[in-house]
Protein backbone atom coordinates (compact mmCIF):
# COMPACT_ATOMS: atom_id res chain seq x y z
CA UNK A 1 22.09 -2.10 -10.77
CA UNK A 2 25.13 -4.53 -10.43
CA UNK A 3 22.55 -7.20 -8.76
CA UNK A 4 20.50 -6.89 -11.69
CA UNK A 5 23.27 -7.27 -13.94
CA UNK A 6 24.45 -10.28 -12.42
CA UNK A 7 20.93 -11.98 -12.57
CA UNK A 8 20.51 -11.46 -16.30
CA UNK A 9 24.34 -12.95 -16.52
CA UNK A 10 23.01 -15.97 -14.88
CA UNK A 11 20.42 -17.05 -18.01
CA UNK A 12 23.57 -17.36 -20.09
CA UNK A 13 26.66 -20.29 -20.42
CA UNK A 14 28.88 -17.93 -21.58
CA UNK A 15 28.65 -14.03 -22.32
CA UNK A 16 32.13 -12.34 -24.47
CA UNK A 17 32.38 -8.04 -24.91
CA UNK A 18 34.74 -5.58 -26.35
CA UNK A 19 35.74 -3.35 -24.43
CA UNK A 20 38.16 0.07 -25.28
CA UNK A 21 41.35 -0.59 -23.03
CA UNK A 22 41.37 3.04 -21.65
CA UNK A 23 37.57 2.82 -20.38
CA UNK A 24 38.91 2.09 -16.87
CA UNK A 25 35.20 2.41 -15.30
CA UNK A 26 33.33 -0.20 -17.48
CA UNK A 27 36.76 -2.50 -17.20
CA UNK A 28 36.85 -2.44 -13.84
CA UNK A 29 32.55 -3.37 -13.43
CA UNK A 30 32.87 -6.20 -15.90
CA UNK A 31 35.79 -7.75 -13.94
CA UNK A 32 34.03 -6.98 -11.08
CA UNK A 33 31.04 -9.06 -12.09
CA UNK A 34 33.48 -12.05 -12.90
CA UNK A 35 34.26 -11.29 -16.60
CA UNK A 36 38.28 -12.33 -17.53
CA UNK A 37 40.54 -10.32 -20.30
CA UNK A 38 40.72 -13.13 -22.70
CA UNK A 39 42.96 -11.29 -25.75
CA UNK A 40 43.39 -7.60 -27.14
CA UNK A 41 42.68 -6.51 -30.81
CA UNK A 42 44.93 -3.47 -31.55
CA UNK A 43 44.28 -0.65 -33.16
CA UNK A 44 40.41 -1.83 -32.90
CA UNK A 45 39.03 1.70 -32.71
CA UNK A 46 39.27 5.09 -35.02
CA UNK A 47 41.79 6.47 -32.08
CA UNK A 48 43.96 3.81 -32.88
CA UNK A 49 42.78 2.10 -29.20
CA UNK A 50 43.00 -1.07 -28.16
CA UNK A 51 39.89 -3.30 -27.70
CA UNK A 52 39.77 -5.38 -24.15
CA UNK A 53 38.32 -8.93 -25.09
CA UNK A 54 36.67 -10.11 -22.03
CA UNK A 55 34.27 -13.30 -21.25
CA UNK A 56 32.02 -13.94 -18.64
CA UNK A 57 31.70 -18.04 -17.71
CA UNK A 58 28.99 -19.12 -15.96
CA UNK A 59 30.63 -21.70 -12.93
């Protein structure tokens, strides 16, 4: 699955995702699969949670 992922990642510059702060599995694929935490946006969900900005750069 992560293989596959990172394949489709490759036909793109530059990919950018929310992600909620406390979702510790899906944060930890996505900087896994090179994605950075560019910023936060608090208070970005209806549990008053904190939204992850993250972007994956093609090098």
């Amino acid at each position: 699955m992560k293989q596959a992922v990172l394949q489709l990642l490759q036909r793109y510059d530059e990919v950018w995702l929310e992600v909620h702060e406390q979702n510790i599995p899906a944060k930890q694929l996505y900087l896994s699969l090179g994605f950075e935490i560019t910023g936060r946006r608090l208070n970005y969900y209806g549990n008053d949670g904190t939204a992850l900005m993250m972007r994956y750069k093609k090098s």
